[in-house]
Protein backbone atom coordinates (compact mmCIF):
# COMPACT_ATOMS: atom_id res chain seq x y z
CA UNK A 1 181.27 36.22 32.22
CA UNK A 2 180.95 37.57 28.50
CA UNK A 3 180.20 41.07 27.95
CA UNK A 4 178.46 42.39 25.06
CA UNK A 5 176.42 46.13 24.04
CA UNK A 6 173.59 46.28 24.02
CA UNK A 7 172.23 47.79 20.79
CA UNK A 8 173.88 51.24 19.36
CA UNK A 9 174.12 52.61 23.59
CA UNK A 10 177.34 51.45 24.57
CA UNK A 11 176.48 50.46 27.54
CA UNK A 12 178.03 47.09 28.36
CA UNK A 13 175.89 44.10 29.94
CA UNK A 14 177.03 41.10 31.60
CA UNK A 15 175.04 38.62 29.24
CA UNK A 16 173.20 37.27 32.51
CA UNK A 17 171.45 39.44 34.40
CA UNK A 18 169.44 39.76 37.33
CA UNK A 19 165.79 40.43 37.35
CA UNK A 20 164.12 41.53 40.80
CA UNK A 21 160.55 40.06 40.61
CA UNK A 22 161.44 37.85 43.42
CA UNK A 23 162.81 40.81 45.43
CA UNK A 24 158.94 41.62 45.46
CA UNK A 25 157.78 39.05 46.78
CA UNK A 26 156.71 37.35 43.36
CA UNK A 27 154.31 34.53 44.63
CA UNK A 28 155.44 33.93 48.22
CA UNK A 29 157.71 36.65 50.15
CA UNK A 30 161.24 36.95 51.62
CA UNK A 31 163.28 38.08 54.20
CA UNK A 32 165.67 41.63 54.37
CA UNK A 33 168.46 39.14 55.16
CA UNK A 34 167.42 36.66 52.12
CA UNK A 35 167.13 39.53 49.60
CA UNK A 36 170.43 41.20 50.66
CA UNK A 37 172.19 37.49 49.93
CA UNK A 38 170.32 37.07 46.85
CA UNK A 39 171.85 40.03 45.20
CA UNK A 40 175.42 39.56 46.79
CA UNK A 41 175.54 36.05 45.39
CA UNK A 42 174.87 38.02 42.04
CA UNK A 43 177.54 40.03 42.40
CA UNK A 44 179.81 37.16 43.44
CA UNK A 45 179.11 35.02 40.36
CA UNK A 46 180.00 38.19 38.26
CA UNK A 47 176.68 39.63 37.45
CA UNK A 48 176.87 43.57 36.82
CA UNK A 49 173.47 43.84 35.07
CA UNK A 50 170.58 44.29 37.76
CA UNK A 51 166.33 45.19 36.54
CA UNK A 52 164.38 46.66 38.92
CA UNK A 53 160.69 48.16 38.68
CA UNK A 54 158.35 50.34 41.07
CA UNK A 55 156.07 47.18 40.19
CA UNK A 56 157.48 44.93 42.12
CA UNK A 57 156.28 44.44 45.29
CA UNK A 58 155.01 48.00 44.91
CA UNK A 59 158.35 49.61 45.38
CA UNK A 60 159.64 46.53 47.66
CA UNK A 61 162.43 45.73 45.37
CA UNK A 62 163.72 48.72 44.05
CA UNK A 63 164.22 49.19 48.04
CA UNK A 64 165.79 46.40 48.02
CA UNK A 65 168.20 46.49 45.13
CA UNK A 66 169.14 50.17 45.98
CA UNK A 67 169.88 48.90 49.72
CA UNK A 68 171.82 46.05 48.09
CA UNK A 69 173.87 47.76 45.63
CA UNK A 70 175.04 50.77 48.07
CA UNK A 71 176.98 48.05 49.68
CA UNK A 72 178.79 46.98 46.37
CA UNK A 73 181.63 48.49 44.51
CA UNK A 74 179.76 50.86 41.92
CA UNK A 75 181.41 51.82 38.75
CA UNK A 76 180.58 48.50 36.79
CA UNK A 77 177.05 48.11 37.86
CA UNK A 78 174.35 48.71 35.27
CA UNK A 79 170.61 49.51 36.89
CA UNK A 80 167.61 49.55 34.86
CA UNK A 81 164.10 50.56 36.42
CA UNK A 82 160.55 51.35 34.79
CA UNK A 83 158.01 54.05 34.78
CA UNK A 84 154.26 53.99 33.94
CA UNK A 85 153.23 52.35 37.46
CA UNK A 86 152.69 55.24 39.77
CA UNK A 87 152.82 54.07 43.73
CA UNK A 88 150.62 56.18 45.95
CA UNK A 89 149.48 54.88 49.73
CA UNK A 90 147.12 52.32 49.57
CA UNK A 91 143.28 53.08 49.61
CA UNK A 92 144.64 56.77 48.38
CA UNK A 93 143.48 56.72 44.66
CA UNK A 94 140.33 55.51 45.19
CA UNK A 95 140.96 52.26 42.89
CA UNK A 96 139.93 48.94 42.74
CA UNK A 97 143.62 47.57 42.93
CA UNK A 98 145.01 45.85 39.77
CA UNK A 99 145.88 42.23 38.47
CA UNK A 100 149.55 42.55 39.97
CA UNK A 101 147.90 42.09 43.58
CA UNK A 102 147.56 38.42 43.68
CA UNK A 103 151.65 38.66 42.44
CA UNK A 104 152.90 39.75 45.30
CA UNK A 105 153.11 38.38 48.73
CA UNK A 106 153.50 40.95 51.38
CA UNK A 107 154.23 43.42 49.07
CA UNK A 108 154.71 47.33 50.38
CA UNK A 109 152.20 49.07 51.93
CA UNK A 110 151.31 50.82 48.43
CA UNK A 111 148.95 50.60 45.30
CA UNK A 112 149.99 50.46 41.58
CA UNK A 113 148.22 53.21 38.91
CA UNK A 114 149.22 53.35 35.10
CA UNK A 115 150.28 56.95 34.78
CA UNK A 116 151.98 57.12 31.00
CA UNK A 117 151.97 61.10 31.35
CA UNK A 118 155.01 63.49 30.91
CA UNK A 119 154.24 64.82 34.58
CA UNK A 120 153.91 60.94 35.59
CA UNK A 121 157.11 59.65 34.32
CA UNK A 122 159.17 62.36 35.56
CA UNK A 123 157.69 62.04 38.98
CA UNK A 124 158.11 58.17 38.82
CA UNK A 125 161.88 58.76 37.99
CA UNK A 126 162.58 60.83 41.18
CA UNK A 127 160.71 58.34 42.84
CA UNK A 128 162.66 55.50 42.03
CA UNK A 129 165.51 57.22 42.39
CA UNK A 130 164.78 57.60 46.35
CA UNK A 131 163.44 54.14 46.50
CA UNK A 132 166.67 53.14 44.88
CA UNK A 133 168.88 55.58 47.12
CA UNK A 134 171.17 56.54 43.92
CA UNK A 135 171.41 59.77 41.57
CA UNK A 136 171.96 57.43 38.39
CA UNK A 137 170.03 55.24 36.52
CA UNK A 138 171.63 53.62 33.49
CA UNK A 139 168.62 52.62 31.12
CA UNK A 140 164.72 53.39 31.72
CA UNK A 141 162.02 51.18 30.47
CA UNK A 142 158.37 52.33 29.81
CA UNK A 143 156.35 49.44 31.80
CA UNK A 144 153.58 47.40 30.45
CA UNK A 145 151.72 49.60 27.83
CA UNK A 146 150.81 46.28 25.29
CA UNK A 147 147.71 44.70 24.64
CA UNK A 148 147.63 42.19 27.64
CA UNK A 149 147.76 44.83 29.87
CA UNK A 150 145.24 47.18 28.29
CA UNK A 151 143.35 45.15 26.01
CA UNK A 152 141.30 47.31 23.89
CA UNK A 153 142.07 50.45 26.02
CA UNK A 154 146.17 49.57 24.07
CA UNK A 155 145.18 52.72 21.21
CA UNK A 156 144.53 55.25 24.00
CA UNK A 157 147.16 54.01 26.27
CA UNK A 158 149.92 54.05 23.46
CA UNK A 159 149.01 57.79 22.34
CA UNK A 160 148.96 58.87 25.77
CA UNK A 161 152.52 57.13 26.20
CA UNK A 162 153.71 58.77 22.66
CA UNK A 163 152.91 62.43 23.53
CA UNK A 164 153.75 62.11 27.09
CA UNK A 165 156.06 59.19 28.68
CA UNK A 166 158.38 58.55 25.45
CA UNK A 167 158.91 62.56 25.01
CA UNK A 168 159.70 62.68 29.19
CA UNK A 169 162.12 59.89 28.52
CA UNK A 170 164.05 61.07 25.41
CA UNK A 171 164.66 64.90 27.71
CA UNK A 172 165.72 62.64 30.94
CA UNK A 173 168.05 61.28 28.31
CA UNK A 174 168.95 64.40 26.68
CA UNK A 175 169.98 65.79 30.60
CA UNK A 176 172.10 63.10 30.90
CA UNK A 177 169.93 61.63 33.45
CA UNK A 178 170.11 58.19 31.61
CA UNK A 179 171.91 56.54 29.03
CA UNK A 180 169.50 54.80 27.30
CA UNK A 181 165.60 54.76 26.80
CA UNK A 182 163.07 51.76 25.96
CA UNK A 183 159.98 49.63 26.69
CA UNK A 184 159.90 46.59 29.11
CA UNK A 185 156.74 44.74 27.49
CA UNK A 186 155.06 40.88 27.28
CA UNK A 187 154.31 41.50 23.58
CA UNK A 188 156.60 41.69 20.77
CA UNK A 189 154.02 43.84 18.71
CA UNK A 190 153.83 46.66 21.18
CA UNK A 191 157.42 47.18 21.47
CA UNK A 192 157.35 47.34 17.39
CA UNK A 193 154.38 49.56 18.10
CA UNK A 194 156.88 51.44 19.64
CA UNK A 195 160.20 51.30 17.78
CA UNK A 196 158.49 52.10 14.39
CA UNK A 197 156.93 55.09 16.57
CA UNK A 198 159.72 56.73 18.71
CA UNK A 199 163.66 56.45 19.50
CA UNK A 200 163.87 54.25 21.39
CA UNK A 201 167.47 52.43 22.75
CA UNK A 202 166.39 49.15 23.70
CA UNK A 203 163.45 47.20 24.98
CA UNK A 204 163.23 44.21 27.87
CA UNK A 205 161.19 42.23 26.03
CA UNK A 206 159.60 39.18 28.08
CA UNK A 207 159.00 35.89 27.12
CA UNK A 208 158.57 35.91 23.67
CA UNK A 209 161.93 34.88 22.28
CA UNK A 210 162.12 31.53 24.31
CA UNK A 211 161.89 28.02 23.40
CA UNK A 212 158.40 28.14 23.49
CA UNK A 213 157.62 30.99 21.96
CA UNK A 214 159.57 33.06 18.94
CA UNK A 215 157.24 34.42 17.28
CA UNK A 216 158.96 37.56 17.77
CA UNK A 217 161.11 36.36 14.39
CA UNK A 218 158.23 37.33 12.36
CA UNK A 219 159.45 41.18 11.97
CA UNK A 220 160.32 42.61 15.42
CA UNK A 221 163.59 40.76 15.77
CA UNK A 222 164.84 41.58 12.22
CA UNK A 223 163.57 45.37 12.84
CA UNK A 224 166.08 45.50 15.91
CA UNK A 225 169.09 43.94 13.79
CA UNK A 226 168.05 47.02 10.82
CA UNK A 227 168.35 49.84 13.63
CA UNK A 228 170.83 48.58 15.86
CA UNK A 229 168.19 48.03 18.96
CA UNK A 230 169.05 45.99 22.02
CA UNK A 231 167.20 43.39 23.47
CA UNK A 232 167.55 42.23 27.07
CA UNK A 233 165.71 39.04 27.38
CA UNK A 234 163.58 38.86 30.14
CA UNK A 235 161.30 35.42 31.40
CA UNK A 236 163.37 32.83 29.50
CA UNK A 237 161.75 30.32 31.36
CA UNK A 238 158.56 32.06 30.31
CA UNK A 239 157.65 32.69 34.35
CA UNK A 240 158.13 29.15 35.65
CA UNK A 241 157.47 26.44 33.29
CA UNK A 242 160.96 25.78 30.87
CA UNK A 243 162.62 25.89 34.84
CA UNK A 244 160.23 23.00 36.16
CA UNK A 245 159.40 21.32 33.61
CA UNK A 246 155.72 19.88 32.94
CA UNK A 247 155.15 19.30 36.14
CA UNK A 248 151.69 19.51 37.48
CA UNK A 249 150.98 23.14 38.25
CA UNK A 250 153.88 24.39 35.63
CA UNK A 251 152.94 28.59 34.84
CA UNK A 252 153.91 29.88 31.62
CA UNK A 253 152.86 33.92 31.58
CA UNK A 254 152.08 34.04 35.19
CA UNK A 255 148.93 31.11 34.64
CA UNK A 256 148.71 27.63 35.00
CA UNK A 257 150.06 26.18 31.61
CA UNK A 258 147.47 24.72 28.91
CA UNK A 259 147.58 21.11 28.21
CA UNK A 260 149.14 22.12 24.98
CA UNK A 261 151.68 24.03 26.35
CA UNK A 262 152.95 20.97 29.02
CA UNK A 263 153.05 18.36 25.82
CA UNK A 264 155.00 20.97 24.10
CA UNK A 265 157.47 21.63 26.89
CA UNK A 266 157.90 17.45 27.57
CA UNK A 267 158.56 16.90 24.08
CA UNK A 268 161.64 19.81 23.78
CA UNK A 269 162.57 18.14 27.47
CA UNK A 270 163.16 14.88 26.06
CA UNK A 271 164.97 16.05 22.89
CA UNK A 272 167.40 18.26 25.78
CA UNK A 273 167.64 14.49 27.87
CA UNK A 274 168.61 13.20 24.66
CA UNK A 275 171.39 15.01 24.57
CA UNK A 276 172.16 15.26 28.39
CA UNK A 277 171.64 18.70 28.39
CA UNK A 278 169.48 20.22 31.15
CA UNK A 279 165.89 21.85 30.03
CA UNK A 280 166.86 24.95 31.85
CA UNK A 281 170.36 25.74 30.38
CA UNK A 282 168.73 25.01 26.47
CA UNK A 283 165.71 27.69 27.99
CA UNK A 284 168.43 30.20 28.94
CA UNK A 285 171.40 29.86 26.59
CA UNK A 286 168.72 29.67 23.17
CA UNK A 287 167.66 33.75 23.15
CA UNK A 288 171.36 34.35 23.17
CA UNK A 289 171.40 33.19 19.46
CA UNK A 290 170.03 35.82 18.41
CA UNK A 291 171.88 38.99 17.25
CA UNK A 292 169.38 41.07 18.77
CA UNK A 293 169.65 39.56 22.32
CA UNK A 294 172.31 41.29 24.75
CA UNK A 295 171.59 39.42 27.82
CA UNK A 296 169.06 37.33 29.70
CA UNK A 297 167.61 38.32 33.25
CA UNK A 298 166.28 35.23 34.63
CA UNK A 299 164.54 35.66 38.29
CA UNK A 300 166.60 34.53 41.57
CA UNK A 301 164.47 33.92 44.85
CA UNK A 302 167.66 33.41 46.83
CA UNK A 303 171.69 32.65 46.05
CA UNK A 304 171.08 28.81 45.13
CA UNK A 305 168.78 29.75 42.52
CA UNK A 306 172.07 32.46 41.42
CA UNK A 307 174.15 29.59 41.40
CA UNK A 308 171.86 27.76 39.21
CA UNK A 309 171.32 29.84 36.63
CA UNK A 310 175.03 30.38 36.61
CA UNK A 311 175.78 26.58 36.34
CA UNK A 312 172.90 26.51 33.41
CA UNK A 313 174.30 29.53 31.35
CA UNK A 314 177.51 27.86 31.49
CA UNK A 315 176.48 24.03 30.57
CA UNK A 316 177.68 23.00 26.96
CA UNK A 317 175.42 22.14 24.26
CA UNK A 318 175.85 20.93 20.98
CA UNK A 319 174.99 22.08 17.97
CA UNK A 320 172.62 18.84 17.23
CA UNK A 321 170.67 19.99 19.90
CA UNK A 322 169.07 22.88 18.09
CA UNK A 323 168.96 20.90 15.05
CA UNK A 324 166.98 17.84 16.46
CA UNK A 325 164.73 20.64 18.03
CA UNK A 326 163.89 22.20 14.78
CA UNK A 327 163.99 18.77 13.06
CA UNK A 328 161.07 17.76 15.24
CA UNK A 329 159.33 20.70 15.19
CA UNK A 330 160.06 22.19 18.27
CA UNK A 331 162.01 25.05 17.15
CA UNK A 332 161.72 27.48 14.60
């Protein structure tokens, strides 16, 4: 599998990786044994690049991935997690529970807070750390401080991540604790927010350099080719629709897809059928174009969806595919 760096770090990624949502029980949950076969199937098929979050499942899959990877040779692997979701024992805080609830199936007996404090990200580190079982962590990602999350809260929420979590996360690196620092956000304008703000390493940036979506071009993209930033690309199927199709029921974002959205996504199918080339290996190979891009961390439920993604990253396609794309619109 290629290898490339991400960014200025020099830390090398396998340019598929493996993101843990459905370690967490995204939409409908699985078993110990499933999970543990999931990630060894990874491993298998050459993966050495593995995201993890206290978000998902509410510390269910960093449990998982840590249990996982303690039974793997070590020295290659590269970990990410996040910090800015706090876990404390459900009913605890006092809270109303958050949007990520109706995410998880079964998730762990625990409820998510935003805590974007110094305090709060160094606690969250040791945290994951335990949930993880390891004393390393290669690259940590400040977790969903962006407009969807906050709405018009965002100004508040960045400061308070500016003085507090970015400043935690630059002396975890400075200790040696990490090797790299960034932002693991749904918006490309909050992780410029960001990068124009603060040093940051890299960000996960999710679904918005995809074949539906690249609006990230506009300045972001360019801004991380000026300062050497990395981008892993997370949700290249944009959370479920560019893997299915336009079927009835497609998500795109975590929703049900507009009707804009499904004639959009049949129309770049058909140029893909054109050309015999499968809509899911033209949704995961296309961020790779970009000199940004490091690697791609598609969700796996269980090894056969491994396997596919493998089989997609690997499919040929030719250059007239992208051209017919843009030719019709479809593609910036």
């Amino acid at each position: 599998m290629e290898i490339r760096t991400l960014g200025r770090t020099g830390i090398a990624l396998t340019t598929l990786g493996f993101g843990s949502t459905g370690l967490g029980n995204l939409y409908r949950a699985q078993t110990e044994d499933g999970a543990m076969a999931t990630v060894d199937a990874a491993y298998a098929a050459g993966i050495r690049y593995f995201d993890t979050a206290p978000l998902y499942g509410f510390g269910l899959a960093e449990h998982r991935i840590g249990a996982a990877l303690r039974r793997l040779p070590a020295p290659d692997i590269v970990l990410s997690t996040k910090a800015g979701w706090r876990l404390s024992r459900r009913g605890a805080s006092g809270g109303k529970g958050s949007a990520a609830d109706t995410l998880f199936d079964h998730p762990a007996p625990f409820e998510p807070r935003i805590d974007y404090s110094y305090d709060g990200v160094m606690r969250s580190f040791e945290d994951s750390l335990q949930r993880l079982g390891t004393d390393r962590v290669d690259i940590l990602l400040l977790h969903d401080c962006d407009r969807r999350n906050h709405a018009e809260n965002y100004p508040a929420r960045f400061h308070e991540a500016m003085e507090g979590a970015h400043r935690a996360m630059v002396a975890l690196r400075e200790q040696g604790a990490i090797r790299a620092i960034g932002a693991g956000l749904n918006e490309w304008e909050a992780c410029e927010d960001f990068a124009r703000a603060g040093d940051f390493d890299c960000f996960l940036l999710a679904g918005r350099y995809t074949l539906l979506d690249q609006s990230s071009l506009d300045s972001f993209l360019p801004l991380c080719v000026e300062r050497g930033i990395g981008i892993v690309l997370g949700g290249p199927y944009n959370s479920g629709i560019l893997a299915t199709g336009a079927i009835a029921g497609a998500r795109y974002d975590y929703a049900p897809a507009s009707p804009i959205l499904l004639e959009r996504t049949r129309a770049i199918a058909a140029v893909c059928a054109a050309h015999a080339v499968p809509l899911r290996a033209a949704a995961l190979q296309f961020p790779l174009s970009h000199p940004a891009v490091t690697t791609v961390i598609p969700g796996a439920r269980d090894a056969v969806e491994v396997a596919e993604n493998l089989r997609f990253m690997s499919h040929p396609i030719p250059d007239a595919l992208w051209r017919d794309l843009r030719e019709a619109g479809l593609l910036r």
